[in-house]
Structures are given as structure tokens and as C-alpha cells.
C-alpha atoms as a PDB file:
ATOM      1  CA  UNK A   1     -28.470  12.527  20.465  1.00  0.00           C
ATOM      2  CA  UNK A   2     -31.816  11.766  20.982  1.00  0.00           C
ATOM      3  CA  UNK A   3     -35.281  14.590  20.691  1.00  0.00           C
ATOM      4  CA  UNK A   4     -35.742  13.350  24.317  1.00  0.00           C
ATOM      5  CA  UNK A   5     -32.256  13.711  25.838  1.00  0.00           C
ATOM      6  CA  UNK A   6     -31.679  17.435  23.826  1.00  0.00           C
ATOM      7  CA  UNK A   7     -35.389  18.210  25.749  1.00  0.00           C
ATOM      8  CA  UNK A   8     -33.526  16.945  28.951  1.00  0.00           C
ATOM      9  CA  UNK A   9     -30.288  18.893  28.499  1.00  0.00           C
ATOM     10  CA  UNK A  10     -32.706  22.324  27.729  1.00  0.00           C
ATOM     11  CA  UNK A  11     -34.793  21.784  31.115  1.00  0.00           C
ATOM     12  CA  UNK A  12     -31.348  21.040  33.396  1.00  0.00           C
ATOM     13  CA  UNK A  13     -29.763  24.382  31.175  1.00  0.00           C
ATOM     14  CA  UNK A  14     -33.264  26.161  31.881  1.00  0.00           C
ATOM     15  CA  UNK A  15     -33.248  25.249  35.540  1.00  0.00           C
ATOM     16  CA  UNK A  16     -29.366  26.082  35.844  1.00  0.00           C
ATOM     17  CA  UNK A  17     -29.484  29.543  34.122  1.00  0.00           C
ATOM     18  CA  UNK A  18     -32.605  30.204  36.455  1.00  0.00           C
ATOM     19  CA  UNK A  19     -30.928  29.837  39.617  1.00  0.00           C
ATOM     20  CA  UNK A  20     -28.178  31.982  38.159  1.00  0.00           C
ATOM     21  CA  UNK A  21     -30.320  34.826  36.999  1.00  0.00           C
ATOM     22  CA  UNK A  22     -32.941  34.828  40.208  1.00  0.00           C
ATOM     23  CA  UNK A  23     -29.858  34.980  43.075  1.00  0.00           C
ATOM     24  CA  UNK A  24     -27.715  37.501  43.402  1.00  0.00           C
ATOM     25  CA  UNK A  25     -24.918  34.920  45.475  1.00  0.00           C
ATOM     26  CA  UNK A  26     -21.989  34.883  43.780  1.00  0.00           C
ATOM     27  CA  UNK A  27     -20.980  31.668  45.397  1.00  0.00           C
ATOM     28  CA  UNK A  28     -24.144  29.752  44.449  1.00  0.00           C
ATOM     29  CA  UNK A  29     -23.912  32.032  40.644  1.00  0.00           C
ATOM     30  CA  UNK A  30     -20.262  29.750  40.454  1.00  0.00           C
ATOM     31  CA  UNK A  31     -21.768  26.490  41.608  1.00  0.00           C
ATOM     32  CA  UNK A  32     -24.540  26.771  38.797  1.00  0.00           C
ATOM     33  CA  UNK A  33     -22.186  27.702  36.190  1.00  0.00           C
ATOM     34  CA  UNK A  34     -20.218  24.434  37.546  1.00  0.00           C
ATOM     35  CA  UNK A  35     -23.217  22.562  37.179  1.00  0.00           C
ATOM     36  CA  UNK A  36     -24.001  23.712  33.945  1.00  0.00           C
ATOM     37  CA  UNK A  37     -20.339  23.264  32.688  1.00  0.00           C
ATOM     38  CA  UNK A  38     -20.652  19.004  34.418  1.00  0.00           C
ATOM     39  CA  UNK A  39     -23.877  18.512  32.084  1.00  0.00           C
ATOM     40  CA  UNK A  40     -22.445  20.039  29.108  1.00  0.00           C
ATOM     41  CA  UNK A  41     -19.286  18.179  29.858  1.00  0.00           C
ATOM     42  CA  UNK A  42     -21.267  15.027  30.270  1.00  0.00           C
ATOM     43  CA  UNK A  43     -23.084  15.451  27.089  1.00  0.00           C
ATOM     44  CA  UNK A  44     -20.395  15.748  25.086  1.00  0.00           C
ATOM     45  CA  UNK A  45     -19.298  12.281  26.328  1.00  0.00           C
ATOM     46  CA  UNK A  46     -22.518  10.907  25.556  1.00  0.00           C
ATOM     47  CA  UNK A  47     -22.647  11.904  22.224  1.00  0.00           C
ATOM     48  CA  UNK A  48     -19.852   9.742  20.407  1.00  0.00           C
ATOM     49  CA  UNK A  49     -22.289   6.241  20.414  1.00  0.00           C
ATOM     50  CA  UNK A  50     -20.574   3.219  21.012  1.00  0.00           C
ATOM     51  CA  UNK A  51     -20.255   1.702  17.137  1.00  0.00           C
ATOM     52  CA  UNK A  52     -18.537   5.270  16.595  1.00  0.00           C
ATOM     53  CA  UNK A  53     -15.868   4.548  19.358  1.00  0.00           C
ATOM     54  CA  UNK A  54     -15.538   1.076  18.277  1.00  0.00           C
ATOM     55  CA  UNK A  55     -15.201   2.144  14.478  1.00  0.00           C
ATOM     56  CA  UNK A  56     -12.191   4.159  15.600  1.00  0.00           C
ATOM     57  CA  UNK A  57     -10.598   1.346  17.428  1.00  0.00           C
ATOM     58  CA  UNK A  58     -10.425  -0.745  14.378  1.00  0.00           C
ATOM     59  CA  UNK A  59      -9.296   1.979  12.483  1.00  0.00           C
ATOM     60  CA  UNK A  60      -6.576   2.388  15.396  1.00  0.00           C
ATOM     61  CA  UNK A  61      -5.411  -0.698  15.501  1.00  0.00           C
ATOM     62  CA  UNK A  62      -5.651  -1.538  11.148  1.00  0.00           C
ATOM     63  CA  UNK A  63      -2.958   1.678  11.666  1.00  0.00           C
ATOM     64  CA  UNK A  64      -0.904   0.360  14.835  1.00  0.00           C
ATOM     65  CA  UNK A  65      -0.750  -2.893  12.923  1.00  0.00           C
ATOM     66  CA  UNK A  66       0.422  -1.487   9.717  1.00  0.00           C
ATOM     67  CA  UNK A  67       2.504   1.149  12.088  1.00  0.00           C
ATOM     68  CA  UNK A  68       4.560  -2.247  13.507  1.00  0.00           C
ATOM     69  CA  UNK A  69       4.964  -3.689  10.073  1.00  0.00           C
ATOM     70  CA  UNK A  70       6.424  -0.836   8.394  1.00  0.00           C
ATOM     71  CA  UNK A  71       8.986   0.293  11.434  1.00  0.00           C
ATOM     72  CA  UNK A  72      10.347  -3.328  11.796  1.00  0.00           C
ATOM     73  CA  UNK A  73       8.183  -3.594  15.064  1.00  0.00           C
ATOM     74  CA  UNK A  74       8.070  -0.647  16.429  1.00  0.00           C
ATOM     75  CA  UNK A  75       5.509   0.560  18.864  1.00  0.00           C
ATOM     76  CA  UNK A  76       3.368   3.442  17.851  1.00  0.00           C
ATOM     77  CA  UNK A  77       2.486   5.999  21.215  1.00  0.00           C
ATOM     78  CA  UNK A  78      -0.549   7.455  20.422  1.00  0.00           C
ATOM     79  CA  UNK A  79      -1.303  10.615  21.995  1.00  0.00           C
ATOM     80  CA  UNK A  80      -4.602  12.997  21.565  1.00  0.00           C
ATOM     81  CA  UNK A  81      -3.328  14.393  18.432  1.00  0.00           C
ATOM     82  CA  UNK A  82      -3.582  11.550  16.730  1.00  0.00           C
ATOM     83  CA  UNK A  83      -7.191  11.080  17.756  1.00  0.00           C
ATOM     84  CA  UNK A  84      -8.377  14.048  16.884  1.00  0.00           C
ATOM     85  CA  UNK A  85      -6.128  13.185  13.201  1.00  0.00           C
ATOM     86  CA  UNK A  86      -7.815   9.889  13.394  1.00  0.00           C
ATOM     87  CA  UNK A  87     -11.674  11.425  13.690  1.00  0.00           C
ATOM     88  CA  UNK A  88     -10.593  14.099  10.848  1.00  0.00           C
ATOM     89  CA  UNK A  89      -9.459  10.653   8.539  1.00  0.00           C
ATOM     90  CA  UNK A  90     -12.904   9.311   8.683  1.00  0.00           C
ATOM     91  CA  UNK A  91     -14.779  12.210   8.372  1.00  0.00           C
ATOM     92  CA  UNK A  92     -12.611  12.596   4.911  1.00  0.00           C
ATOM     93  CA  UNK A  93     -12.885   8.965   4.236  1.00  0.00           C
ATOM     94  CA  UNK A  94     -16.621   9.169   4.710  1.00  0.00           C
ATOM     95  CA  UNK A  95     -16.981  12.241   2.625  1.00  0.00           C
ATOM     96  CA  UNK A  96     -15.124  10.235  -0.421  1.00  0.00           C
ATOM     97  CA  UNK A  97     -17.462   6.996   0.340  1.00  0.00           C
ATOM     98  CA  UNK A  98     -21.010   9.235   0.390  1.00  0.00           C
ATOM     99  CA  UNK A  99     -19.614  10.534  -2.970  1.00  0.00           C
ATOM    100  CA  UNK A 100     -19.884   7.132  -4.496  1.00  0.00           C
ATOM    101  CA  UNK A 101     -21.838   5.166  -3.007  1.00  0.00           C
ATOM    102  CA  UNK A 102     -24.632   7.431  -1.180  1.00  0.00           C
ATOM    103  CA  UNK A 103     -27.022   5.148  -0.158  1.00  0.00           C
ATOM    104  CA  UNK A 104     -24.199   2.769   1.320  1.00  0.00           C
ATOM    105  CA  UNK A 105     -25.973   1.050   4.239  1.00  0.00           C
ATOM    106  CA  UNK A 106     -22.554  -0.805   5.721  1.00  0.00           C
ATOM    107  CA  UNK A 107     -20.366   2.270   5.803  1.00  0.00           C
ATOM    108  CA  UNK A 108     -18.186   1.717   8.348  1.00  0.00           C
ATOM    109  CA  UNK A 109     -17.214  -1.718   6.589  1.00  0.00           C
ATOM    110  CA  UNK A 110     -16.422   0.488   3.571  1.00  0.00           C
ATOM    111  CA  UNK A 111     -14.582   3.056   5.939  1.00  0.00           C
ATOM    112  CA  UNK A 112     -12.268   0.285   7.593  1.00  0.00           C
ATOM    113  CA  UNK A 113     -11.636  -1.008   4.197  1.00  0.00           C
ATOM    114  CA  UNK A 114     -11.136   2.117   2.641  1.00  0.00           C
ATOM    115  CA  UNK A 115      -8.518   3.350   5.424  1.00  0.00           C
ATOM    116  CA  UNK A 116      -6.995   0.007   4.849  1.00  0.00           C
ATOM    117  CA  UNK A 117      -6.274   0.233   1.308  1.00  0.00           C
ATOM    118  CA  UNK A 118      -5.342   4.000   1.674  1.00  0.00           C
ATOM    119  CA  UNK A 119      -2.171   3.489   3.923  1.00  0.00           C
ATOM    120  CA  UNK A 120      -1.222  -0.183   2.598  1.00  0.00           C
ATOM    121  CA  UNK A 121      -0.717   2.215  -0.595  1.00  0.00           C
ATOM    122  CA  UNK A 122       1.185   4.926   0.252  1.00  0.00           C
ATOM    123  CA  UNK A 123       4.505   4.912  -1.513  1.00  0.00           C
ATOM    124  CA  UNK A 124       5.770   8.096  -0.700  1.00  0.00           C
ATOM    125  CA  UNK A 125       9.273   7.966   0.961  1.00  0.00           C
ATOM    126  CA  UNK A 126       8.833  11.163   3.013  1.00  0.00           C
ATOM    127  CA  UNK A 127       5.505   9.939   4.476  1.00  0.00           C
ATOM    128  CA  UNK A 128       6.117   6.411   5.085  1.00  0.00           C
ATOM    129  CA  UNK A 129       9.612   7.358   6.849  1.00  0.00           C
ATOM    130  CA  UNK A 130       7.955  10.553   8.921  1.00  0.00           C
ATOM    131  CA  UNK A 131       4.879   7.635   9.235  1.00  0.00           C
ATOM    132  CA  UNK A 132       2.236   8.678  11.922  1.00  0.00           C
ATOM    133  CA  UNK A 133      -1.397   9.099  11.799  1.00  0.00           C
ATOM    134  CA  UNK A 134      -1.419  13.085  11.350  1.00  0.00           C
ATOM    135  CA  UNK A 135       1.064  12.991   8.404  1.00  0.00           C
ATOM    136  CA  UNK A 136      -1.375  10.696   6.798  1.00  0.00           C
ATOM    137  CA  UNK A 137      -4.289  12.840   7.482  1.00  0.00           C
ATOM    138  CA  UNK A 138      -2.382  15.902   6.055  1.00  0.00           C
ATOM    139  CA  UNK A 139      -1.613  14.254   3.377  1.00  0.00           C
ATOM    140  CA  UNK A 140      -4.850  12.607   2.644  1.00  0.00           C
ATOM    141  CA  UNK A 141      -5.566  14.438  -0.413  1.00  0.00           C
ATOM    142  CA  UNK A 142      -2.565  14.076  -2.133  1.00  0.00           C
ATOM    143  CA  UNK A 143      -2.002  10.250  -1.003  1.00  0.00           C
ATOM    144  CA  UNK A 144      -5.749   9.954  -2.713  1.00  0.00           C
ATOM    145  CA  UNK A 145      -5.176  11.578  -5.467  1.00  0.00           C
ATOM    146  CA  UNK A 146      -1.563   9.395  -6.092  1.00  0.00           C
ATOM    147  CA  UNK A 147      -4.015   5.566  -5.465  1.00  0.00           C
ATOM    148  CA  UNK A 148      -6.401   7.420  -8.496  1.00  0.00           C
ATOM    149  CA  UNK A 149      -3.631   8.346 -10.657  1.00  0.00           C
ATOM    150  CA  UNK A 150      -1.968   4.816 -10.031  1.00  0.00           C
ATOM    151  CA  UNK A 151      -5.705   2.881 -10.772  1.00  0.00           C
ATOM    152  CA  UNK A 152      -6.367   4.955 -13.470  1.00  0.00           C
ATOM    153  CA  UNK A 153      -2.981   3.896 -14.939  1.00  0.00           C
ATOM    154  CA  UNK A 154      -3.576   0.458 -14.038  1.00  0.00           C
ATOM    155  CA  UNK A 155      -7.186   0.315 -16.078  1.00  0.00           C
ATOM    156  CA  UNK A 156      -5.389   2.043 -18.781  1.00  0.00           C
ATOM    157  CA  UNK A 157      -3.543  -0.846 -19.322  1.00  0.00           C
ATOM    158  CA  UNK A 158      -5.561  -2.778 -18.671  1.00  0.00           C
ATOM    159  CA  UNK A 159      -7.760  -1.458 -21.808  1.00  0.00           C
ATOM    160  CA  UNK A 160      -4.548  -1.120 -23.675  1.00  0.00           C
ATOM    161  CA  UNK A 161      -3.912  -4.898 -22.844  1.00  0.00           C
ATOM    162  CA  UNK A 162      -7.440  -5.866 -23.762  1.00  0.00           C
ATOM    163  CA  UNK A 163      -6.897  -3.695 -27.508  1.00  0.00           C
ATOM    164  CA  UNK A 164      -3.796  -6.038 -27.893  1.00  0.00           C
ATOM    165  CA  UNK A 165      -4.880  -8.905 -27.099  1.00  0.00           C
ATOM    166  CA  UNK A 166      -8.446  -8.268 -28.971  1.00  0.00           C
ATOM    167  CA  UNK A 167      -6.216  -7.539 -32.084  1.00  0.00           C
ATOM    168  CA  UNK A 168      -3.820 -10.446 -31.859  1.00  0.00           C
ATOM    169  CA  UNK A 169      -6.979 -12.552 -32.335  1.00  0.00           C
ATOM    170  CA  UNK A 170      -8.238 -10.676 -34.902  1.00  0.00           C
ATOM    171  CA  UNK A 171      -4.795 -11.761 -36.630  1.00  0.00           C
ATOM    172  CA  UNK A 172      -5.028 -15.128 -35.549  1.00  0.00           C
END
């Protein structure tokens, strides 16, 4: 939010808490506290920007997608719990990004990617057959921690490969 539209938000708070404190109505005390409770309410609304919301419709809909292909078509009903799941997934995915690459001017690129490659590699039974979005942020840790394991194997022999394979031509 903007330094002009917090300065906005004080004065209307300012003029509501006013009104309450100068009358001693209790009917017109109610209507200023409804007042006050419409600006904060439209506030709130205001704040999520409009990349954020589409950022989390990608992210929906990477997950929807990947929700259809693992469930033989099924359709996935999405309900507020997995929204709030969802915003707690990025927040974690973000965290991980910042981490290594803090100056990172495309980030939500990196976070759709990122969220991408984190459920196309889940291979635990249990989560993939109890699959929903909250499961997956629940599990985020440990699903993270199984992709490291399973890259750090993977450059491992990789290296290993390379020692062969530099030795066979040493032989040769």
C-alpha cells in the first residue's frame, strides 16, 4: 500500500474514531464503528495487487492441471482452505528462492517454476493418493528436503560417473 493511501486510511480512521469519541449516541457510536469496520474491510481488499492475484492463479491452475493428471481426470473443488494453503506455499517457496538467489528480479517466474517442479516431484504414495493443496503445503518441508536428497544423489553420480569415465581414459 501506498504512503498516500495509509495517510488516507489514518484521516477516514481519525475522522471515524472522532465522531465516536465526541457523541454520546449509541446508534450513531454503531454506525461509525460500521464505517470504520467497511474501510478496514475495503483495505484489506486493496492490498493483494493485481500481479499477486494473478501469480496465484497460475499457481492454481499449474496445481488443478497436475490435480487432473494425477486422479485420471478428476476435478479438484477448491475451497478457502486451500487458498489460504496456496498463499502459505508461496510465501515458503519465496523464502527458499530469496535464499538463493536474493537479488532475483523475475521472482514470480522462479516461484511458478519452482511450485512446478516441487509437485511434478513428489513421489510419496501417502501424499500423492491423499493429493490436495494443504497436504502439499504441510508437507512442504519434507517433500523439499526428499527433491535435495534425490539431486544431491543425482550429482553424486553424476561426479562418480565423471571419475569413471575420466579414469577409463586415463586407461585408454
Amino acid at each position: 500500500m501506498s504512503k498516500t493511501k495509509i495517510k488516507s486510511v489514518i484521516k477516514q480512521l481519525e475522522y471515524v474514531s472522532e465522531k465516536i469519541v465526541n457523541c454520546g449516541n449509541k446508534s450513531i457510536i454503531e454506525e461509525s464503528i460500521k464505517q470504520l469496520q467497511e474501510i478496514v474491510n475495503k483495505k484489506k481488499t486493496s492490498l493483494v495487487s493485481k500481479e499477486v492475484k494473478e501469480l496465484r492463479l497460475k499457481i492454481k491452475k499449474v496445481f488443478l492441471d497436475f490435480y487432473k493428471n494425477e486422479t485420471d481426470g478428476s476435478n479438484y473443488y477448491w475451497s478457502a482452505k486451500d487458498s489460504a494453503a496456496l498463499i502459505r506455499l508461496i510465501k515458503k517457496i519465496n523464502l527458499k528462492i530469496e535464499e538463493r538467489y536474493p537479488k532475483n528480479p523475475n521472482k514470480d517466474d522462479f516461484i511458478i517454476d519452482g511450485f512446478t517442479h516441487l509437485i511434478y516431484s513428489i513421489t510419496d504414495k501417502w501424499i500423492l493418493n491423499n493429493l490436495s493443496i494443504t497436504i502439499i503445503d504441510s508437507k512442504f518441508n519434507d517433500i523439499f528436503l526428499q527433491l535435495k536428497r534425490r539431486q544431491n544423489e543425482k550429482n553424486n553420480k553424476s561426479a562418480e560417473q565423471q571419475f569413471i569415465d575420466d579414469a577409463g581414459a586415463r586407461d585408454n
